[in-house]
N, C-alpha and C. Protein backbone atom coordinates (compact mmCIF):
# COMPACT_ATOMS: atom_id res chain seq x y z
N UNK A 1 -27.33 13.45 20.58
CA UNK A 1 -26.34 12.97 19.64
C UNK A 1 -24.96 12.90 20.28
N UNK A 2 -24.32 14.10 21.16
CA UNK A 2 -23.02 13.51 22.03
C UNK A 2 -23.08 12.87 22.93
N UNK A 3 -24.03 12.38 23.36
CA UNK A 3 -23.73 11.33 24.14
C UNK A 3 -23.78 10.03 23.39
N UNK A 4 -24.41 9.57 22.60
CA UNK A 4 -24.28 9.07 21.29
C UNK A 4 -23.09 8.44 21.65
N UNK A 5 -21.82 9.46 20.83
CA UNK A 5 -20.54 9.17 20.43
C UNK A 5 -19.54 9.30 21.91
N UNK A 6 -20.47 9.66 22.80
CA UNK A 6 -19.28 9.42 24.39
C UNK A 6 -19.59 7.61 24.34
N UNK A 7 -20.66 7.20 24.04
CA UNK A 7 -20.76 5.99 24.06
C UNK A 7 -20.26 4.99 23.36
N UNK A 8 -19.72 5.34 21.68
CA UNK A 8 -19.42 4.79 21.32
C UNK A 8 -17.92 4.25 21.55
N UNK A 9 -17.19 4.91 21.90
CA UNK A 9 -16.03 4.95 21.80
C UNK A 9 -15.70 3.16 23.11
N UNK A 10 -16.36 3.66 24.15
CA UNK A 10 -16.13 2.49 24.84
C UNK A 10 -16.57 1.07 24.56
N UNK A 11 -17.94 1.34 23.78
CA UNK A 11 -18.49 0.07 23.00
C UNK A 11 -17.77 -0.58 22.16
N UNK A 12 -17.07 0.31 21.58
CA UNK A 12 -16.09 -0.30 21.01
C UNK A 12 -14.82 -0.83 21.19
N UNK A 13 -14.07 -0.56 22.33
CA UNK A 13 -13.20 -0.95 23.12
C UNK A 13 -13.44 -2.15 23.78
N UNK A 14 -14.61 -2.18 24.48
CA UNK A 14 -15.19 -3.52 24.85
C UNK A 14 -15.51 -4.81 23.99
N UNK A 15 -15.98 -4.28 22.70
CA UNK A 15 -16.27 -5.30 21.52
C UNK A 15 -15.16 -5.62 21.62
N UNK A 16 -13.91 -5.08 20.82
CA UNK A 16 -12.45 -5.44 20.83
C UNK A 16 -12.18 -6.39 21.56
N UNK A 17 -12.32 -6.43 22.96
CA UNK A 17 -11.69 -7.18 23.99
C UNK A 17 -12.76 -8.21 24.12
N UNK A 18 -13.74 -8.23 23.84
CA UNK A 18 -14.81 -9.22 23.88
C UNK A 18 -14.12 -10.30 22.62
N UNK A 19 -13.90 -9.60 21.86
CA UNK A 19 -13.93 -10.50 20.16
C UNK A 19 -12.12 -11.01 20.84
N UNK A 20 -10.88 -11.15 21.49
CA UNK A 20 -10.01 -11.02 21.39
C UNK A 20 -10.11 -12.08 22.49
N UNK A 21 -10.84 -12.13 23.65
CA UNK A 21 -11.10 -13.15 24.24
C UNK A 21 -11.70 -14.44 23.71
N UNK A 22 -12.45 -14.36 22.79
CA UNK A 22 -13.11 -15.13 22.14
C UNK A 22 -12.81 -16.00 21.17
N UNK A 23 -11.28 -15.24 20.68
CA UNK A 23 -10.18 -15.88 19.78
C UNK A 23 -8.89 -15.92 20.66
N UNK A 24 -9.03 -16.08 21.56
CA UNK A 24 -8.48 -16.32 22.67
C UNK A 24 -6.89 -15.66 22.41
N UNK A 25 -6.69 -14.30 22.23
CA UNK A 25 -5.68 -13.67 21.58
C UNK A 25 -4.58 -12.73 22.99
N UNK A 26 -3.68 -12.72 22.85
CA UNK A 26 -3.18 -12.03 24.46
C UNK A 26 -3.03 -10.81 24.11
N UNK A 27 -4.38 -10.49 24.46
CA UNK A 27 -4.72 -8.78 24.07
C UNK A 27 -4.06 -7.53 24.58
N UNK A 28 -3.45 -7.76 25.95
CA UNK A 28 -1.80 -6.85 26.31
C UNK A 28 -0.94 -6.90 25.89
N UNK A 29 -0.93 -7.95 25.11
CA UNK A 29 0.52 -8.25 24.48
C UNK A 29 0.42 -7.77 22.85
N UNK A 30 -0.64 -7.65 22.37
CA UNK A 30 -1.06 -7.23 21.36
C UNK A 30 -1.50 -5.76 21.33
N UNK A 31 -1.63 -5.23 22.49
CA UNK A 31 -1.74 -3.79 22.37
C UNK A 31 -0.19 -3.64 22.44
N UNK A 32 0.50 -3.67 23.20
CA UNK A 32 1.48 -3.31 23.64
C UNK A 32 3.10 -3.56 21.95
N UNK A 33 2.81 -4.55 21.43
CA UNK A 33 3.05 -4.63 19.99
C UNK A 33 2.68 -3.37 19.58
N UNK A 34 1.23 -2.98 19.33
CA UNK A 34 0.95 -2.13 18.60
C UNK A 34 1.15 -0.55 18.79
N UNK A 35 1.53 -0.61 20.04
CA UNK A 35 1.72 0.75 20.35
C UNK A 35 3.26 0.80 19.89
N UNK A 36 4.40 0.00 20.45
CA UNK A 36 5.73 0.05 19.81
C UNK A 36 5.69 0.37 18.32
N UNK A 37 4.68 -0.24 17.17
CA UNK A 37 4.72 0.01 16.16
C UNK A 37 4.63 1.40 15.65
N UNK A 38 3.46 1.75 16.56
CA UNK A 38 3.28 3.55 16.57
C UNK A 38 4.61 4.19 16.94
N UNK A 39 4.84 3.72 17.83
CA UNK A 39 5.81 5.11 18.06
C UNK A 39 7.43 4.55 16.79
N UNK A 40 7.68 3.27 16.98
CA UNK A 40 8.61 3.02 15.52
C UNK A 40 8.03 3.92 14.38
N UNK A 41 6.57 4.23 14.13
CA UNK A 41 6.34 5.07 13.05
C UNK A 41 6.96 6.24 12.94
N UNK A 42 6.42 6.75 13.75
CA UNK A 42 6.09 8.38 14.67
C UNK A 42 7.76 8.72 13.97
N UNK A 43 8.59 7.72 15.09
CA UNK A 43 9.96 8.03 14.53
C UNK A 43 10.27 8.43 13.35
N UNK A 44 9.78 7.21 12.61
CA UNK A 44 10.46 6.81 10.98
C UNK A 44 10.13 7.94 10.38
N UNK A 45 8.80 8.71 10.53
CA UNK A 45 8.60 10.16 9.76
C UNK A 45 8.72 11.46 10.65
N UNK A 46 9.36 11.30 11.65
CA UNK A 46 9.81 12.81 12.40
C UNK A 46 11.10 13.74 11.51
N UNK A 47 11.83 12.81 10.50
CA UNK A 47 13.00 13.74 9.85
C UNK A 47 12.11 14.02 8.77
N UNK A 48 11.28 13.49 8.04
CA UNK A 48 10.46 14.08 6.51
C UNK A 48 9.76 14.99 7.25
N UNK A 49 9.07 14.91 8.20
CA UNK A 49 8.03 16.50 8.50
C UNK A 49 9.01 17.62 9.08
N UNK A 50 10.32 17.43 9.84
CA UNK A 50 10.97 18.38 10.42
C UNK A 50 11.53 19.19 8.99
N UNK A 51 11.94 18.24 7.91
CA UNK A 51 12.25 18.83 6.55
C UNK A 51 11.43 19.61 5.78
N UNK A 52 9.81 18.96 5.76
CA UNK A 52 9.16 19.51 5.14
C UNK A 52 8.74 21.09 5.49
N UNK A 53 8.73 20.92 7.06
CA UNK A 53 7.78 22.61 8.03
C UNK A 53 9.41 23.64 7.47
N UNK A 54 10.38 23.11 7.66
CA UNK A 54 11.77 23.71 7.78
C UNK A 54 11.87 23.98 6.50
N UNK A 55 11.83 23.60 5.07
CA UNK A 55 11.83 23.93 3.74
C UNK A 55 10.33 25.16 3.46
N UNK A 56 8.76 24.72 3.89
CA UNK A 56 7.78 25.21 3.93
C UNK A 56 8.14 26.65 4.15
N UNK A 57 8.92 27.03 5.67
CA UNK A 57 9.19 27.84 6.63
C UNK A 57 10.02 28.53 5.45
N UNK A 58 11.07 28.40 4.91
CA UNK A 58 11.84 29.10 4.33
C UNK A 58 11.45 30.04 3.05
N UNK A 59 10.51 28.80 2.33
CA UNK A 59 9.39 29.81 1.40
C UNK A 59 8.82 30.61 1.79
N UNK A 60 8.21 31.10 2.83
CA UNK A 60 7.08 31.48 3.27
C UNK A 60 7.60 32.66 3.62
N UNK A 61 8.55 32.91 4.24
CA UNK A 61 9.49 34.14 4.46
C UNK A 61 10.73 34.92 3.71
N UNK A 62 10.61 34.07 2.42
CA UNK A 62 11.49 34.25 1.54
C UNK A 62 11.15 35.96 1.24
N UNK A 63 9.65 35.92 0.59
CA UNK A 63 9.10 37.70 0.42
C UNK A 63 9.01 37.18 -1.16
N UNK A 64 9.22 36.17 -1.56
CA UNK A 64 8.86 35.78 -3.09
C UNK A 64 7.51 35.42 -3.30
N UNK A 65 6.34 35.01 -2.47
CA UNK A 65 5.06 35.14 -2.57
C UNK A 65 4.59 36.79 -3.13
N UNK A 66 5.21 37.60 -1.83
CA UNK A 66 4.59 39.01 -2.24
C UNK A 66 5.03 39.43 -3.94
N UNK A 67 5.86 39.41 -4.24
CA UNK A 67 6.54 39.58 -5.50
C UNK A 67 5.51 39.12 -6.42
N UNK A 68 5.28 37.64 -6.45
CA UNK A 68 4.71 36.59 -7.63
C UNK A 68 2.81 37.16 -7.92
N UNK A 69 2.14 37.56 -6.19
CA UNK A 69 1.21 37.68 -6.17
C UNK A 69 0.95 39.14 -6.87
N UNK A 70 1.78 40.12 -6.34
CA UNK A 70 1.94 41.89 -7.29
C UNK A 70 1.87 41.67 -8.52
N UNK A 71 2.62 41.09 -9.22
CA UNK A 71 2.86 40.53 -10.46
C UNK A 71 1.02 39.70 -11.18
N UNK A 72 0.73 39.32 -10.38
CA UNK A 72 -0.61 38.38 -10.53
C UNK A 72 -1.93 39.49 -10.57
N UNK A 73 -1.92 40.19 -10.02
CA UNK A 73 -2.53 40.90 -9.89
C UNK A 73 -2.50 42.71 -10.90
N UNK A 74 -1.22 42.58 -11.22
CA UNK A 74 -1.58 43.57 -12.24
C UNK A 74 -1.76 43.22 -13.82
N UNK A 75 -1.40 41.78 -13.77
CA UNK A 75 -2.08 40.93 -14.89
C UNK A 75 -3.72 40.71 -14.89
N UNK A 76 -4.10 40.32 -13.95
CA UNK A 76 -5.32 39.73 -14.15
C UNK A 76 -6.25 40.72 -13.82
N UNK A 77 -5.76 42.15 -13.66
CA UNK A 77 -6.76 43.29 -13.81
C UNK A 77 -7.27 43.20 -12.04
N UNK A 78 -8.25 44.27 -11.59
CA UNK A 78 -8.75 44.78 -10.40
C UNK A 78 -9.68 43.98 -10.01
N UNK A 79 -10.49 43.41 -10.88
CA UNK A 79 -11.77 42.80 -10.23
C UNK A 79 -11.74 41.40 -9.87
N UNK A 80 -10.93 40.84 -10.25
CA UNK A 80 -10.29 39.70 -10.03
C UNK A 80 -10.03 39.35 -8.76
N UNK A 81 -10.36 38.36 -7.74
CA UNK A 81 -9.96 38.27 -6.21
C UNK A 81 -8.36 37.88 -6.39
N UNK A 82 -7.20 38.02 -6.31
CA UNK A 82 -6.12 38.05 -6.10
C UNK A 82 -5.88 37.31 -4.77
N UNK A 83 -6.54 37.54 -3.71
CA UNK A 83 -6.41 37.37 -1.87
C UNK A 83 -6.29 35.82 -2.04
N UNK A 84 -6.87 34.98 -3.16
CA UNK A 84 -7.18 33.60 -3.03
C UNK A 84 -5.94 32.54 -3.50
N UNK A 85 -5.02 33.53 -4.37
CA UNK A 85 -3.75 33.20 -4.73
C UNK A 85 -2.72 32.46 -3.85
N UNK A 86 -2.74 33.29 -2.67
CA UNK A 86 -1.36 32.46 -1.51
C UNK A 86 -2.11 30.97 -1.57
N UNK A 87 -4.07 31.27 -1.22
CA UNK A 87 -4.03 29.66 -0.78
C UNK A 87 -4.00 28.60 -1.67
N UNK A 88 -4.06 29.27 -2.60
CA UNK A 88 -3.99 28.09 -3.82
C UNK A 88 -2.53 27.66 -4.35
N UNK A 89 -1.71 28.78 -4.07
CA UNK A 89 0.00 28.31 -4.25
C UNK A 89 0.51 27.70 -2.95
N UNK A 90 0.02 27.54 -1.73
CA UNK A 90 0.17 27.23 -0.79
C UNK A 90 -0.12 25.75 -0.37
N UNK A 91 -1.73 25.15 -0.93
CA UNK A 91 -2.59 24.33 -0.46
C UNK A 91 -1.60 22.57 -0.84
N UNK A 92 -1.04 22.84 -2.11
CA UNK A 92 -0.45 21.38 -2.03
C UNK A 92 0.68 21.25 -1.21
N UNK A 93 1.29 22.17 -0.52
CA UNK A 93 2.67 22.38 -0.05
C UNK A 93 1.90 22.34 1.52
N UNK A 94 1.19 22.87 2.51
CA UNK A 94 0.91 22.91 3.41
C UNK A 94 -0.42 23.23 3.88
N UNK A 95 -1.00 22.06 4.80
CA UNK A 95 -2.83 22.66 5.08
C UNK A 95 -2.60 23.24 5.51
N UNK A 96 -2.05 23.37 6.68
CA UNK A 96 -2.27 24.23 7.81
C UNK A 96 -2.37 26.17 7.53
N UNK A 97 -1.08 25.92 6.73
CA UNK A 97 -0.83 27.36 5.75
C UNK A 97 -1.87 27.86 5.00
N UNK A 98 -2.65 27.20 4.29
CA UNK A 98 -3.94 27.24 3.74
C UNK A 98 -5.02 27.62 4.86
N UNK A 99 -4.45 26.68 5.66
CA UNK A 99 -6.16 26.94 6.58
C UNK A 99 -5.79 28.55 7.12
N UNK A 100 -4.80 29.02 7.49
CA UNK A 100 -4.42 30.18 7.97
C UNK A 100 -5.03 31.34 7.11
N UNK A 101 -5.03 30.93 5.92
CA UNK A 101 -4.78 31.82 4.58
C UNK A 101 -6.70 31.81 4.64
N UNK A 102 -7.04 31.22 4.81
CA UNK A 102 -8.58 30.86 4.51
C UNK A 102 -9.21 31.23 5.55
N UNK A 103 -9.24 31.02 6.70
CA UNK A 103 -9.34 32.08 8.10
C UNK A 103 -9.12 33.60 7.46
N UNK A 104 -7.80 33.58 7.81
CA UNK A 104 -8.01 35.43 7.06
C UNK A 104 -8.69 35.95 5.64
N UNK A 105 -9.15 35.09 5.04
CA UNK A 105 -9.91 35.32 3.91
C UNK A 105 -11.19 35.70 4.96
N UNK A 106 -11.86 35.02 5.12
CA UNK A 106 -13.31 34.63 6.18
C UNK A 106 -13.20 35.96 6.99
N UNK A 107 -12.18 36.00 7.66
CA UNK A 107 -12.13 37.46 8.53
C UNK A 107 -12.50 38.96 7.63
N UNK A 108 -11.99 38.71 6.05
CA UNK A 108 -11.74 40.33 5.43
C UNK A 108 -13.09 40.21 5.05
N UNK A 109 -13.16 38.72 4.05
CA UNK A 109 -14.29 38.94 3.62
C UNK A 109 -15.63 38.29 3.96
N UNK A 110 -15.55 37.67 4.58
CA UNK A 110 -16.44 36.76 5.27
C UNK A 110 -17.17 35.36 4.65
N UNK A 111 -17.37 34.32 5.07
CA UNK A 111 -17.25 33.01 4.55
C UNK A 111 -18.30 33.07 3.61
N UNK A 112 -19.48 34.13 3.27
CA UNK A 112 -20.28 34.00 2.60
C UNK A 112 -20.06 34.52 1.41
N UNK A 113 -18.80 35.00 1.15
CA UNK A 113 -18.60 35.95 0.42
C UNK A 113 -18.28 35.40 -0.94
N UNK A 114 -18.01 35.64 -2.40
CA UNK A 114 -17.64 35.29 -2.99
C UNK A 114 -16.15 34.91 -3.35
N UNK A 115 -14.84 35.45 -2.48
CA UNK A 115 -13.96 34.91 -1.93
C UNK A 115 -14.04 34.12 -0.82
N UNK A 116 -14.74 33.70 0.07
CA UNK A 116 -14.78 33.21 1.08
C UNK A 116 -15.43 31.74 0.17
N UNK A 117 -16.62 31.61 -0.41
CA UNK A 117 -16.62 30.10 -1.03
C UNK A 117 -16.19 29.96 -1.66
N UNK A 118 -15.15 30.35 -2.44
CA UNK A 118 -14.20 30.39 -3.43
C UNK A 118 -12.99 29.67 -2.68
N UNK A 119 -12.55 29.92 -1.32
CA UNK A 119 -11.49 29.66 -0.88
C UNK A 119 -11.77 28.69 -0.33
N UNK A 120 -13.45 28.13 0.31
CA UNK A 120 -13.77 26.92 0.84
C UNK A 120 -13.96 25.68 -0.27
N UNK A 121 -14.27 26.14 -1.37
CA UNK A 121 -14.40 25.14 -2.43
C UNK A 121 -12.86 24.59 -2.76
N UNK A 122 -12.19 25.40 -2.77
CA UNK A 122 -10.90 25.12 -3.49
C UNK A 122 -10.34 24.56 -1.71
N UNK A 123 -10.27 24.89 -0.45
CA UNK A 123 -9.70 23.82 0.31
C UNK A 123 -10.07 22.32 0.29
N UNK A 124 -11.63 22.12 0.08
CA UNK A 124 -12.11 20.56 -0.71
C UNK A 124 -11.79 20.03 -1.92
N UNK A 125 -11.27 20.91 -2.64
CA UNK A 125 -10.86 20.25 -4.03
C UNK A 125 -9.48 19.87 -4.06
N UNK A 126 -8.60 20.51 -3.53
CA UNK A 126 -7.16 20.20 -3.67
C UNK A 126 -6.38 19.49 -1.94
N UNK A 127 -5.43 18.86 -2.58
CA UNK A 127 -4.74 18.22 -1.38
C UNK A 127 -3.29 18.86 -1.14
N UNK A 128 -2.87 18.27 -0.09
CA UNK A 128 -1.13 18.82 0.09
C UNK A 128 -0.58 17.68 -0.44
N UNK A 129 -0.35 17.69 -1.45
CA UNK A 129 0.74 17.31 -2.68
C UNK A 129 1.61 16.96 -1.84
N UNK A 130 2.53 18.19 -1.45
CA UNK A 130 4.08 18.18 -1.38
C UNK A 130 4.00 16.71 0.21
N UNK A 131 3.18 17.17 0.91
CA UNK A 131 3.09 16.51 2.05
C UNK A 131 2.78 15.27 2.29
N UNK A 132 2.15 14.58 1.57
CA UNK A 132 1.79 13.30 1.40
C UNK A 132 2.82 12.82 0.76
N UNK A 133 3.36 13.31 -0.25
CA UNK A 133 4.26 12.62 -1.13
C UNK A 133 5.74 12.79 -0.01
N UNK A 134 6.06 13.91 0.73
CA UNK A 134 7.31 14.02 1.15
C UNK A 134 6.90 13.10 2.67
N UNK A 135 5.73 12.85 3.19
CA UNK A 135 5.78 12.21 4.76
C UNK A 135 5.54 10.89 4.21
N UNK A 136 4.57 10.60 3.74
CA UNK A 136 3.98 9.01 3.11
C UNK A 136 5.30 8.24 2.09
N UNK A 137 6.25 8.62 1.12
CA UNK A 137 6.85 8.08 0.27
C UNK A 137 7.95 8.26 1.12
N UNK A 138 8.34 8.83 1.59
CA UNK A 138 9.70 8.87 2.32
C UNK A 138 9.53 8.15 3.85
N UNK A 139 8.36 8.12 4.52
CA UNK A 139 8.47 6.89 5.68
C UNK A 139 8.53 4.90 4.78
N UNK A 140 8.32 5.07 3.57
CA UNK A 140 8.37 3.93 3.27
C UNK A 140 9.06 3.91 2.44
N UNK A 141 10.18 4.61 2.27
CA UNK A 141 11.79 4.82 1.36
C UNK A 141 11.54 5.02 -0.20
N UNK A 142 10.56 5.46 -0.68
CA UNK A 142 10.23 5.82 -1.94
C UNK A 142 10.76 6.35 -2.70
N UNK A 143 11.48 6.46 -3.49
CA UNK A 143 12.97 7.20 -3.88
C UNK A 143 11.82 7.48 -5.31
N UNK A 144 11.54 7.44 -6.12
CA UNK A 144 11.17 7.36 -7.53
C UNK A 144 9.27 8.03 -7.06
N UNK A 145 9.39 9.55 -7.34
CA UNK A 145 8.35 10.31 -7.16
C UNK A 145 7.57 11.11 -8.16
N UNK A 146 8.82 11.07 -9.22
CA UNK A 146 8.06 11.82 -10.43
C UNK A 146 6.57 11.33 -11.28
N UNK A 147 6.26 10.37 -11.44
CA UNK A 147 5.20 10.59 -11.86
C UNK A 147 3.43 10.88 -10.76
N UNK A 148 4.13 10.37 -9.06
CA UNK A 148 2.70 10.78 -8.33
C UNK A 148 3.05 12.16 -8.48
N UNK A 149 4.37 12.64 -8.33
CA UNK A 149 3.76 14.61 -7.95
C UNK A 149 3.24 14.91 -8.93
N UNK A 150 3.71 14.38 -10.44
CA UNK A 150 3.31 15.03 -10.84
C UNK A 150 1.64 14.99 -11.81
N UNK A 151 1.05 13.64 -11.38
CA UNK A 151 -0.37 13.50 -10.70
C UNK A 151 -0.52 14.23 -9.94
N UNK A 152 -0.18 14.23 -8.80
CA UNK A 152 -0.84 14.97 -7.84
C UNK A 152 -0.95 16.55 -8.00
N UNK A 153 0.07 17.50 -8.61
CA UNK A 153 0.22 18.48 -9.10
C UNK A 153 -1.12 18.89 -9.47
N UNK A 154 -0.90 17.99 -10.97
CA UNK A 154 -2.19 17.82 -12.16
C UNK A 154 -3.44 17.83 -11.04
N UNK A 155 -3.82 17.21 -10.13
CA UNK A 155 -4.75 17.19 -9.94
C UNK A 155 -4.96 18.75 -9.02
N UNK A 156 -3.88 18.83 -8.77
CA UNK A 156 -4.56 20.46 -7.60
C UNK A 156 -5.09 21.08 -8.39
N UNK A 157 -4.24 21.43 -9.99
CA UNK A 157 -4.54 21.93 -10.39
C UNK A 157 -5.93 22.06 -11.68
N UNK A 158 -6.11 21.21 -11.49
CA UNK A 158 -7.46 20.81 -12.01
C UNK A 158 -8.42 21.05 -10.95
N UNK A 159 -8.41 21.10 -9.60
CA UNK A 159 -9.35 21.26 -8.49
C UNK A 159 -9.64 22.75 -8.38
N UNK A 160 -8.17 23.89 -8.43
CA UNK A 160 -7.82 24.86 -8.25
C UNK A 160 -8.59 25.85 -9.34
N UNK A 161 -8.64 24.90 -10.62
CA UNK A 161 -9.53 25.87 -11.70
C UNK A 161 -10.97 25.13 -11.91
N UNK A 162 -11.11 24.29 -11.44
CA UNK A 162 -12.48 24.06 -11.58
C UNK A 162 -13.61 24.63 -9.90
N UNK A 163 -12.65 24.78 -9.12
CA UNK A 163 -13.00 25.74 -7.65
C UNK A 163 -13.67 27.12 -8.44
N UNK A 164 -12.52 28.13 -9.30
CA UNK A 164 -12.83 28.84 -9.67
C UNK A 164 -14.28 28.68 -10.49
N UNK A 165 -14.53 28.19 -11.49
CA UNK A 165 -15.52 27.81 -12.82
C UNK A 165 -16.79 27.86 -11.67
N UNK A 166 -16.78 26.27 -10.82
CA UNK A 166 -17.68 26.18 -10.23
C UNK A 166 -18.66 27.79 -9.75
N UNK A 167 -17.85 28.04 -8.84
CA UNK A 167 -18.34 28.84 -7.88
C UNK A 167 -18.69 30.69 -9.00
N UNK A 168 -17.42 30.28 -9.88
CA UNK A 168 -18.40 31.55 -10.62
C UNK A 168 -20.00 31.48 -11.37
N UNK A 169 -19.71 29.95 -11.54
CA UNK A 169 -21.38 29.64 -12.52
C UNK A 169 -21.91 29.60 -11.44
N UNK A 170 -21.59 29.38 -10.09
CA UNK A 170 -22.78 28.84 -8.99
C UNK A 170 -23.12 30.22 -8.03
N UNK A 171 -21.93 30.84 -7.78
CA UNK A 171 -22.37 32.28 -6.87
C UNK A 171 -21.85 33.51 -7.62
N UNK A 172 -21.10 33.54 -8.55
CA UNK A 172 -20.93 34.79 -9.62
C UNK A 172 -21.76 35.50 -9.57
């Protein structure tokens, strides 16, 4: 099977240039377009992600997670997994932060665990909100955001409690 996909990659490079000759297209000149376009991108969203990691960064060390989660946890009683909280207040705002959060879940409790598919269900169910909306709407000057976030919100949070439901009717 990997050699498979070592193969494909060039087959397909070759088709390209096969089909580009064939429409008799000036295929250096057309890569070379397209790569300028990339990096014109690259640009256009290097200030929304330097904003976003740099705002992310500031939450994250604020010490207002620990606070919100103490608080969460002497509400919702002992038996309750609590540990799954950062990634779920985390997951629309940053994957990567999530994936961190979900790794160390896997490490305490291990991926089989009932926190551990709890935290894998809910990384498939929900998206980074904040991130799509702050890299995607702001490389294409999107000024007027209130009703996707707050779709998109709605939907984590519909992913975030039906993660829970699921996995309690399914591994509870």
């Amino acid at each position: 099977m990997n050699s498979l996909y070592i193969r494909i990659i060039p087959l397909m490079i070759t088709g390209i240039i096969v089909y580009g000759l064939y429409k008799k297209v000036d295929i250096y000149s057309s890569f070379i377009k397209g790569a300028k376009d990339g990096i014109n991108s690259a640009i256009s969203i290097f200030p929304f992600t330097v904003s976003m990691v740099f705002a992310i960064n500031i939450f994250l060390h604020s010490g207002i997670l620990d606070f919100i989660f103490k608080e969460v946890a002497n509400f919702l009683g002992p038996n309750f997994p609590v540990s799954i909280f950062p990634m779920a207040l985390l997951r629309p705002i940053s994957g990567s932060a999530s994936q961190v959060i979900m790794t160390d879940i896997f490490k305490n409790f291990g991926p089989d665990s009932f926190v551990g598919l709890l935290a894998s269900t809910l990384e498939g169910s929900t998206d980074t909100t904040f991130y799509v909306i702050t890299l995607y709407f702001g490389s294409v000057g999107i000024k007027k955001i209130r009703y996707a976030l707050k779709a998109g919100l709605f939907a984590d949070l519909v992913g975030i409690i039906m993660s829970f439901i699921i996995v309690s009717i399914l591994f509870g």
